[in-house]
N, C-alpha and C. Protein backbone atom coordinates (compact mmCIF):
# COMPACT_ATOMS: atom_id res chain seq x y z
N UNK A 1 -10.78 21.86 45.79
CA UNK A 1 -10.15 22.75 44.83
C UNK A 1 -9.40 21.95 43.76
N UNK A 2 -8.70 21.08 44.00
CA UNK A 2 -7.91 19.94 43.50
C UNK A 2 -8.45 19.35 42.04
N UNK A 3 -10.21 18.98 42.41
CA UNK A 3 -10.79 18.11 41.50
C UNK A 3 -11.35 19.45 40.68
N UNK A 4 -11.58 20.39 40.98
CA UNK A 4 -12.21 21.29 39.86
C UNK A 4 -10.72 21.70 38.80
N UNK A 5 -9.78 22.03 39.57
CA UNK A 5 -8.62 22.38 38.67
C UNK A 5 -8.08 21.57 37.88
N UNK A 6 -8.45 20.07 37.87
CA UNK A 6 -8.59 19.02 36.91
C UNK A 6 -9.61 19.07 36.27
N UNK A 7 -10.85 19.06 36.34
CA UNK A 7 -12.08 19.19 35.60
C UNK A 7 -11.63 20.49 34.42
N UNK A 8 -11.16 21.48 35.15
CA UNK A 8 -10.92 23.01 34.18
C UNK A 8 -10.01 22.16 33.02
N UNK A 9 -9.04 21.51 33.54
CA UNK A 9 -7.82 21.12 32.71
C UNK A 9 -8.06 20.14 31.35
N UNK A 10 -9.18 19.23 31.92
CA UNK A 10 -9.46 18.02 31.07
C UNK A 10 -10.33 19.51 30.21
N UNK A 11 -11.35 19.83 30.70
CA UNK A 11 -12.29 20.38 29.45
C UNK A 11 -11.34 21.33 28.43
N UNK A 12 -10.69 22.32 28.94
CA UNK A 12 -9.41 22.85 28.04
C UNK A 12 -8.58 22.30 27.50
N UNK A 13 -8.32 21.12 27.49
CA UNK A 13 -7.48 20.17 26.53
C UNK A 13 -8.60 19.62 25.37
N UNK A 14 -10.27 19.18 25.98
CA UNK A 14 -10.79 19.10 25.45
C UNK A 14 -11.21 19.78 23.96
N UNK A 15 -11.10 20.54 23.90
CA UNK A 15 -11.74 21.60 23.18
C UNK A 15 -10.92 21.64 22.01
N UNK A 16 -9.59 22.14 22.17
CA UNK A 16 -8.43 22.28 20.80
C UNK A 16 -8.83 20.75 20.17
N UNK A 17 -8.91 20.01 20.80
CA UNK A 17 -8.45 18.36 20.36
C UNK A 17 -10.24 18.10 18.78
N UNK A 18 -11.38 18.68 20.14
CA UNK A 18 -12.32 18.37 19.47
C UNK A 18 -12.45 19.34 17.99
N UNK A 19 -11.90 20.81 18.45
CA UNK A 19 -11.88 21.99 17.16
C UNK A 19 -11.01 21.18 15.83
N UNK A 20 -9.80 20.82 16.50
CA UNK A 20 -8.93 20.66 15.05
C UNK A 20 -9.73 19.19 14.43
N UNK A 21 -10.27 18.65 14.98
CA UNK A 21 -10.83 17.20 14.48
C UNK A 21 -11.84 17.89 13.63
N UNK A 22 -12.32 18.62 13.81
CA UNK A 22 -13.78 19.24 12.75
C UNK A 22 -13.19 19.42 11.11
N UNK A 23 -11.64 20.19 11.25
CA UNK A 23 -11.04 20.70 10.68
C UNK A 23 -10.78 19.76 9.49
N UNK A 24 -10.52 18.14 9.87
CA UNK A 24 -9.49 17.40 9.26
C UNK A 24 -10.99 16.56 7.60
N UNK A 25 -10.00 16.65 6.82
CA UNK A 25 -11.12 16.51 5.61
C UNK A 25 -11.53 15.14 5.64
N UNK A 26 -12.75 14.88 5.18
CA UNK A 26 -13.34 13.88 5.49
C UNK A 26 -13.03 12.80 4.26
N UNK A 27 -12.98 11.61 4.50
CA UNK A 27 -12.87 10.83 4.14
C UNK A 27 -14.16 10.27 2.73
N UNK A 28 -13.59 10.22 0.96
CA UNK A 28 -14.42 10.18 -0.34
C UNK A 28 -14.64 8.80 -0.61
N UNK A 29 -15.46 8.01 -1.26
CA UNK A 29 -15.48 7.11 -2.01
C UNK A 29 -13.86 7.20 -2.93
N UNK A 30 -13.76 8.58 -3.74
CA UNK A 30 -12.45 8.77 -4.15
C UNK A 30 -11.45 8.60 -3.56
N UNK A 31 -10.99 8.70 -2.06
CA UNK A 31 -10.00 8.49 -1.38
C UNK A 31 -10.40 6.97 -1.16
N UNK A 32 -11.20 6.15 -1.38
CA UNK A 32 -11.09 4.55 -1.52
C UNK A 32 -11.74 4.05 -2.14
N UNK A 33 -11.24 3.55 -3.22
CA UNK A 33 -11.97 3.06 -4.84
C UNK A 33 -11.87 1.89 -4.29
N UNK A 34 -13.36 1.05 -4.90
CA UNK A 34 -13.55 -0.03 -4.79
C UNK A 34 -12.83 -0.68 -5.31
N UNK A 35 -12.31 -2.17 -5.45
CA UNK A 35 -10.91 -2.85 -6.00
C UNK A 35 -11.58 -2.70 -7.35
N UNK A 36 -12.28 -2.65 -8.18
CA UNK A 36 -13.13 -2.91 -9.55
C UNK A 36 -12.86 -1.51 -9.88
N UNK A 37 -12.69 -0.51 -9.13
CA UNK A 37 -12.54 1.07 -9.19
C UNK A 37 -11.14 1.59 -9.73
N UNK A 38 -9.99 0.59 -9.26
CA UNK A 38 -8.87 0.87 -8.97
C UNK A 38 -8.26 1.57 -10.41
N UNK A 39 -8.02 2.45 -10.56
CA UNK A 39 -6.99 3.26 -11.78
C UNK A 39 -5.32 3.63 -12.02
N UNK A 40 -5.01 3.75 -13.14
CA UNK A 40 -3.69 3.60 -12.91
C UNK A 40 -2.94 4.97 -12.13
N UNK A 41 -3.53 5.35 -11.56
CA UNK A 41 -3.34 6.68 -10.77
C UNK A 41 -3.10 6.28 -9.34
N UNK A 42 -4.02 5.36 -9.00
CA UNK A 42 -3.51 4.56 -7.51
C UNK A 42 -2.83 3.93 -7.38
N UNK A 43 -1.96 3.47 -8.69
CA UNK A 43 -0.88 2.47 -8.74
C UNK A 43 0.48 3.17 -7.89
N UNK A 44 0.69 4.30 -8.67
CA UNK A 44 1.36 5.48 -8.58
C UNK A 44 2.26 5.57 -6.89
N UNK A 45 3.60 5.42 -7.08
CA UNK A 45 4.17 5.60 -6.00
C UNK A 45 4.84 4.41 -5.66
N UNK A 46 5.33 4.13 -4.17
CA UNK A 46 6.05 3.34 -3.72
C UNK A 46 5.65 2.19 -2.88
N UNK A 47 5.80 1.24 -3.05
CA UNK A 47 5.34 0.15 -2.64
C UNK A 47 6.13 -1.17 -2.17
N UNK A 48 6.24 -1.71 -1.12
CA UNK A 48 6.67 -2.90 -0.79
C UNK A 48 6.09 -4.07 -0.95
N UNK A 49 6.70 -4.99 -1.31
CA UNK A 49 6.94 -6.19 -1.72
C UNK A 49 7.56 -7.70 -0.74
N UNK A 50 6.32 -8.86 -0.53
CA UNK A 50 7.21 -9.15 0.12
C UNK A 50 6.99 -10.67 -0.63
N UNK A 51 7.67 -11.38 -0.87
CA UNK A 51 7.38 -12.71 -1.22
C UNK A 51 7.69 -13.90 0.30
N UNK A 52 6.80 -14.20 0.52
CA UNK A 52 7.17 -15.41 1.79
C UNK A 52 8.05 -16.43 1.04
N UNK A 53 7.37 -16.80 0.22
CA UNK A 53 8.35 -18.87 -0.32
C UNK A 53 9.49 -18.47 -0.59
N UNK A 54 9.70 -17.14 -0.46
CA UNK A 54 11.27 -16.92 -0.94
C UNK A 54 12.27 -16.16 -0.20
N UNK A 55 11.24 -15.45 1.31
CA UNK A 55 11.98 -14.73 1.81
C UNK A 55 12.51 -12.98 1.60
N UNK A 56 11.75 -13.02 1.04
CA UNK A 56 12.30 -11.91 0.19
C UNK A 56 11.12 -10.66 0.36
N UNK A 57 12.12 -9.57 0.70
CA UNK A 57 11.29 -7.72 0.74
C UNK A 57 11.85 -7.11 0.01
N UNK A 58 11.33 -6.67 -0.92
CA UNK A 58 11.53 -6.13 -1.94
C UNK A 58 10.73 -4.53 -2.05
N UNK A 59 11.80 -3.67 -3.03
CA UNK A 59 10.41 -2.34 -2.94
C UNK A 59 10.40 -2.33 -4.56
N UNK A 60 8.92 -1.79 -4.85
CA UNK A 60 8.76 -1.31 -6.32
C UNK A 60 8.66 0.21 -6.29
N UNK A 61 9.16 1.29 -7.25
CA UNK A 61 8.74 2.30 -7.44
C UNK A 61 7.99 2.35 -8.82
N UNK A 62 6.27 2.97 -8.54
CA UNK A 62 5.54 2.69 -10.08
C UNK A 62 5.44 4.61 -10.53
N UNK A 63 5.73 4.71 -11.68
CA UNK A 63 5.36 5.93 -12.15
C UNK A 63 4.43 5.77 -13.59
N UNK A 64 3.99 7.09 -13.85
CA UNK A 64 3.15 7.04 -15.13
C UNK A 64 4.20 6.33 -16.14
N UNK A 65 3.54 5.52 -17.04
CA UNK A 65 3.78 4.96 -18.72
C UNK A 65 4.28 6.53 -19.61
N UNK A 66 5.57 6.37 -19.87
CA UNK A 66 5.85 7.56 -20.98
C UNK A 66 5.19 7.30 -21.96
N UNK A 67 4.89 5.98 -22.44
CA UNK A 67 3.88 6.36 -23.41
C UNK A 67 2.15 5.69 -23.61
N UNK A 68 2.08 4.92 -22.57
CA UNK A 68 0.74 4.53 -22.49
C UNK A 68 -0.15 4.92 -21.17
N UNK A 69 -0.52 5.97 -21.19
CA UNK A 69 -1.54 6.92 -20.96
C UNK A 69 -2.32 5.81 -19.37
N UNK A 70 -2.60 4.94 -19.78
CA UNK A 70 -3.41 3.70 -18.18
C UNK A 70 -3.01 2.91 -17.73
N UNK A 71 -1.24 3.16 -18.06
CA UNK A 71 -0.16 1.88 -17.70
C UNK A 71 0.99 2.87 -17.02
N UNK A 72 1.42 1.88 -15.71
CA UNK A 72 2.22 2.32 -15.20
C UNK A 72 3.90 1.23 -15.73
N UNK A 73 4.93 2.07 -15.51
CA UNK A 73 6.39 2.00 -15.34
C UNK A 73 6.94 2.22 -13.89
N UNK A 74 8.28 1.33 -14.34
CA UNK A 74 9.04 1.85 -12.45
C UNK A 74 10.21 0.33 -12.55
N UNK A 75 10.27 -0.17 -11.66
CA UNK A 75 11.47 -0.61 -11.18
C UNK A 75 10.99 -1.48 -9.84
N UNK A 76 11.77 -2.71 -9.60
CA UNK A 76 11.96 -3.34 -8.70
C UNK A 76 13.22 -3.62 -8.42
N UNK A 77 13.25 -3.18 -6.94
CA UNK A 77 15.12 -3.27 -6.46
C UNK A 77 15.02 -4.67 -5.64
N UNK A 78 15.71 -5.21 -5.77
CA UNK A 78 16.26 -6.66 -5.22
C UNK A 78 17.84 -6.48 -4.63
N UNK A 79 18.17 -5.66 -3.41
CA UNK A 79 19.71 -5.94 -2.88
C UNK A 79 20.25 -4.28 -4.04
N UNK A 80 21.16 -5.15 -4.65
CA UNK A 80 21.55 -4.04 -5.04
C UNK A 80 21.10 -4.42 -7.01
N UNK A 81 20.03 -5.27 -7.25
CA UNK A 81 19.88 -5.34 -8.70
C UNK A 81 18.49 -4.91 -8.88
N UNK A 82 18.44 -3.91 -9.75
CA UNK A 82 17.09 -3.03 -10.09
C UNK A 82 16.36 -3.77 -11.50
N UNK A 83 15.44 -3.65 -11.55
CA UNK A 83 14.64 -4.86 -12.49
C UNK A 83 13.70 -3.27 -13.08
N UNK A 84 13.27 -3.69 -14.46
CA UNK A 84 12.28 -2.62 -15.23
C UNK A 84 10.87 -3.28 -14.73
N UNK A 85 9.79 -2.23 -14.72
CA UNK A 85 8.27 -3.00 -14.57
C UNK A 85 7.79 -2.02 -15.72
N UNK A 86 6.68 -3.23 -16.16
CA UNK A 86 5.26 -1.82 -16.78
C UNK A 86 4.40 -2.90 -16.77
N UNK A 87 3.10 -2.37 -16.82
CA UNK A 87 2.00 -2.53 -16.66
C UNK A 87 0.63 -1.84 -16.00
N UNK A 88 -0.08 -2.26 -16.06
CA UNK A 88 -1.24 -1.77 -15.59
C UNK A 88 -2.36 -2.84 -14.95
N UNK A 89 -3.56 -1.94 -14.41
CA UNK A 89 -4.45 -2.52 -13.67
C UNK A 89 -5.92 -2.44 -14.34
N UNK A 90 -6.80 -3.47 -14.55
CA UNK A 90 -7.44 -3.64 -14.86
C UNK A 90 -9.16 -4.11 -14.18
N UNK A 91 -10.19 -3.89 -13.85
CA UNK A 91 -11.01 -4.30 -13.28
C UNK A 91 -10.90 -5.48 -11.73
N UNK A 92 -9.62 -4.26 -11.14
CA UNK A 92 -9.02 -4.95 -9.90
C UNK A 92 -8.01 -5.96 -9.98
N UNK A 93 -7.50 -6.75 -11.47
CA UNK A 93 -6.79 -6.98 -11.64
C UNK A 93 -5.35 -6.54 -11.67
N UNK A 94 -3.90 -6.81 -10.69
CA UNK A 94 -2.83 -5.98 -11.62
C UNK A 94 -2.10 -7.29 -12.73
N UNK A 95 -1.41 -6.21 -13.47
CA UNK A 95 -0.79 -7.22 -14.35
C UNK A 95 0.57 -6.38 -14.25
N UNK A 96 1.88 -6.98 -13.97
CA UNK A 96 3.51 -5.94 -14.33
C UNK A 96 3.90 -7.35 -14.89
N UNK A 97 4.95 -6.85 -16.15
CA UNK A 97 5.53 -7.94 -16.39
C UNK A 97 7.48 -6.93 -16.11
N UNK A 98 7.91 -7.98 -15.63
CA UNK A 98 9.40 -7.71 -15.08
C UNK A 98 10.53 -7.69 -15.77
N UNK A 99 11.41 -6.82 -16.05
CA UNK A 99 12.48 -7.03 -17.10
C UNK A 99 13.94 -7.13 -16.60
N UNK A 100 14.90 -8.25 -16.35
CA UNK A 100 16.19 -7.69 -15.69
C UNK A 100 17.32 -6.63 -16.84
N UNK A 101 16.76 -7.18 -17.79
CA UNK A 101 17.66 -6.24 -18.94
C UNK A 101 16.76 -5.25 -19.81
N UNK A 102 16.12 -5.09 -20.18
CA UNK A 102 15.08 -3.85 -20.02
C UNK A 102 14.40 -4.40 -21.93
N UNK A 103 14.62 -6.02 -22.00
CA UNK A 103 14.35 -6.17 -23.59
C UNK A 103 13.39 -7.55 -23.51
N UNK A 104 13.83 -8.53 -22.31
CA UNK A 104 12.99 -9.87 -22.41
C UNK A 104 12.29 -10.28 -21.01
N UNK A 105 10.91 -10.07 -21.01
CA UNK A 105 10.33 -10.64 -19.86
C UNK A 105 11.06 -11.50 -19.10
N UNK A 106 11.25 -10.99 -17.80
CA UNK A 106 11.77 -11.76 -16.88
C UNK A 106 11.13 -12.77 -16.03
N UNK A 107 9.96 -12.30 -15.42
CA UNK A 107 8.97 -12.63 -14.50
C UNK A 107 7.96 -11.72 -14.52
N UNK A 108 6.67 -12.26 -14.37
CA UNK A 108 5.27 -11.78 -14.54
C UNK A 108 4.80 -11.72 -12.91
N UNK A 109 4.15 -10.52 -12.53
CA UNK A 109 3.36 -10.12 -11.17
C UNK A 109 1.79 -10.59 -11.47
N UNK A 110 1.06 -11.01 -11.05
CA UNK A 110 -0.58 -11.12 -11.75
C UNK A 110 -1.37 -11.44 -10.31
N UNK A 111 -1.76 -10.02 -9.74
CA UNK A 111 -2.68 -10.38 -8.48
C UNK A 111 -3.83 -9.31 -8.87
N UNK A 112 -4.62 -9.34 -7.61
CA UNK A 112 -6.02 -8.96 -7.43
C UNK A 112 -5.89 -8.19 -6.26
N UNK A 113 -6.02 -7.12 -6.44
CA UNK A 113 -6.78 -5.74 -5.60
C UNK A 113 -7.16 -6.43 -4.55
N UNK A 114 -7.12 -6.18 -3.13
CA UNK A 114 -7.66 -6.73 -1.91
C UNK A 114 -8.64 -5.47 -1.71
N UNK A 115 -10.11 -6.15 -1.67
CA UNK A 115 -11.68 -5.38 -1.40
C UNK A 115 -11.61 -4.84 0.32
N UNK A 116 -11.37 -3.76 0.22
CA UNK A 116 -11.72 -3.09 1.42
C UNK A 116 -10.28 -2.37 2.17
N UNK A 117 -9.10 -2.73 0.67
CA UNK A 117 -8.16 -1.99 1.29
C UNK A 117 -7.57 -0.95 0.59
N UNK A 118 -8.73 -0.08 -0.02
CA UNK A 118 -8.84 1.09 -0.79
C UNK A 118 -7.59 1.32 -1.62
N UNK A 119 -7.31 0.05 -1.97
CA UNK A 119 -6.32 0.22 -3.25
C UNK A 119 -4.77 0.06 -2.73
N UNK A 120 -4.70 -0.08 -1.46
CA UNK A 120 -3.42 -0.16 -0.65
C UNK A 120 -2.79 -1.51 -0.45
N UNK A 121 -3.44 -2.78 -1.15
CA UNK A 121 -2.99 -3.81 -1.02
C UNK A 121 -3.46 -4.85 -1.96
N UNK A 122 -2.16 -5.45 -2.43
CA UNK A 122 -2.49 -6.71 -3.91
C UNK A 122 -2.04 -8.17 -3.64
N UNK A 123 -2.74 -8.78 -3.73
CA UNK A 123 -2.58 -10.20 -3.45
C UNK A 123 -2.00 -11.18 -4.43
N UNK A 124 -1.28 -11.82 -4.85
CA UNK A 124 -1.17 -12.56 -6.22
C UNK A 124 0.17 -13.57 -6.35
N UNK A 125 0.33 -13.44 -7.78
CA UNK A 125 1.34 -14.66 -8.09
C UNK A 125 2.11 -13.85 -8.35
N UNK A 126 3.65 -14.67 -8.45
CA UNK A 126 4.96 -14.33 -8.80
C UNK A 126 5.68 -14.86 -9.94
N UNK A 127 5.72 -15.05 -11.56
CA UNK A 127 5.77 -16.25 -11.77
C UNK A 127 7.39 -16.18 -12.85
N UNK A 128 8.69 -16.52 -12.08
CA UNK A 128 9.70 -16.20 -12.97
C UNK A 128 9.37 -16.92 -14.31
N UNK A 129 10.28 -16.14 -15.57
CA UNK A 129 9.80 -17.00 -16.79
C UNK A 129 11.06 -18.08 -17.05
N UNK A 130 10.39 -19.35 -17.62
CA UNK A 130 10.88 -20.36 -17.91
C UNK A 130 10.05 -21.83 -16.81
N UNK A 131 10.58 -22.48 -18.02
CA UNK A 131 9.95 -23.93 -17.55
C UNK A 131 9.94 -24.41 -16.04
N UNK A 132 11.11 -24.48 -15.40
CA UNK A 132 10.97 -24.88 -14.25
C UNK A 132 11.03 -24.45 -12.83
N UNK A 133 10.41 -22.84 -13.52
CA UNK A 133 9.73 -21.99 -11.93
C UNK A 133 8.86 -22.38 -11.55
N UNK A 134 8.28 -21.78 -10.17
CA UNK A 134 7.33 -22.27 -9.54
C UNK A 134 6.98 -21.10 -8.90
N UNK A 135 5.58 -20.87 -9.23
CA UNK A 135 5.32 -19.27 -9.09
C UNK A 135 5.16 -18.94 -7.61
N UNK A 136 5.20 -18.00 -7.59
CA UNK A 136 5.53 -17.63 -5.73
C UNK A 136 4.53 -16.54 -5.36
N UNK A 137 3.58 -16.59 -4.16
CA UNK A 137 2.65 -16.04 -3.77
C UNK A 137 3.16 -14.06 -3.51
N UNK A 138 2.76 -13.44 -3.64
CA UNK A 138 3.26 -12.25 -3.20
C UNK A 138 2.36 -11.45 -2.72
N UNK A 139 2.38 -10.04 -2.07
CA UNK A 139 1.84 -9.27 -1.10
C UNK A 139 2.57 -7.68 -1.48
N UNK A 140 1.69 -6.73 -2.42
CA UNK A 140 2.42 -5.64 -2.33
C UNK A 140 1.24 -4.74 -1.33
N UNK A 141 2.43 -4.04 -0.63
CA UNK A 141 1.41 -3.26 0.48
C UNK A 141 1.86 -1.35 0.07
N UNK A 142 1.04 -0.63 -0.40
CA UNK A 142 1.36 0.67 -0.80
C UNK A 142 2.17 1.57 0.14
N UNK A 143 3.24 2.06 0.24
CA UNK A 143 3.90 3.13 1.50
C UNK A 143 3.31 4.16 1.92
């Protein structure tokens, strides 16, 4: 009696589990653009930041360009000092250039779309401006 009233139990758990899975929407080419695909629409949102050579986690928030239409805007917080971004992405390329006062390039972002991580992850350089930086590898991973 024991093993059938388990058998009943597993197949009735079975069933809801397998119904709602039918339910759940399937996965587009659109829900993962190839890195060459990538638009300034996937930029969009919140993203962490981490630089290794420096130690450092950082978050960016990217929103649409008030005025350029395939370029994103937003901000990088460092502790308690918030930095301006804009830029955009290009044939899997990103490009942000960084502002601490919102008038003279601070530091430039310049990585490449990672292929197969549907737009959720950028690989690249860090490069503060002036002569004797030394550009720093970075890793933004989408939230």
């Amino acid at each position: 009696m024991k093993p059938l009233f388990t058998l009943v139990l597993i197949a009735a758990c079975a069933i809801p589990a397998s119904a709602s899975a039918e339910k759940l929407p399937k996965s587009t080419a659109a829900d993962c653009p190839a890195a060459q695909a990538l638009q300034q629409r996937h930029l969009l949102g919140r993203w962490q930041a981490e630089l290794p050579g420096l130690g450092q986690r950082l978050q960016l928030q990217l929103t649409p360009h008030p005025e350029l239409t395939e370029s994103v805007h937003g901000s990088v917080q460092r502790g308690s000092q918030r930095s301006q971004l804009t830029g955009d992405v290009d044939g899997g390329t990103l490009t942000l250039e960084e502002s601490d006062d919102g008038q003279r390039i601070s530091a430039t972002w310049l990585g490449d779309v990672v292929e197969g991580s549907c737009g959720r992850e950028i690989r690249g350089q860090w490069q503060r401006e002036g002569a004797s930086a030394a550009p720093q590898r970075f890793i933004l991973r989408k939230e």
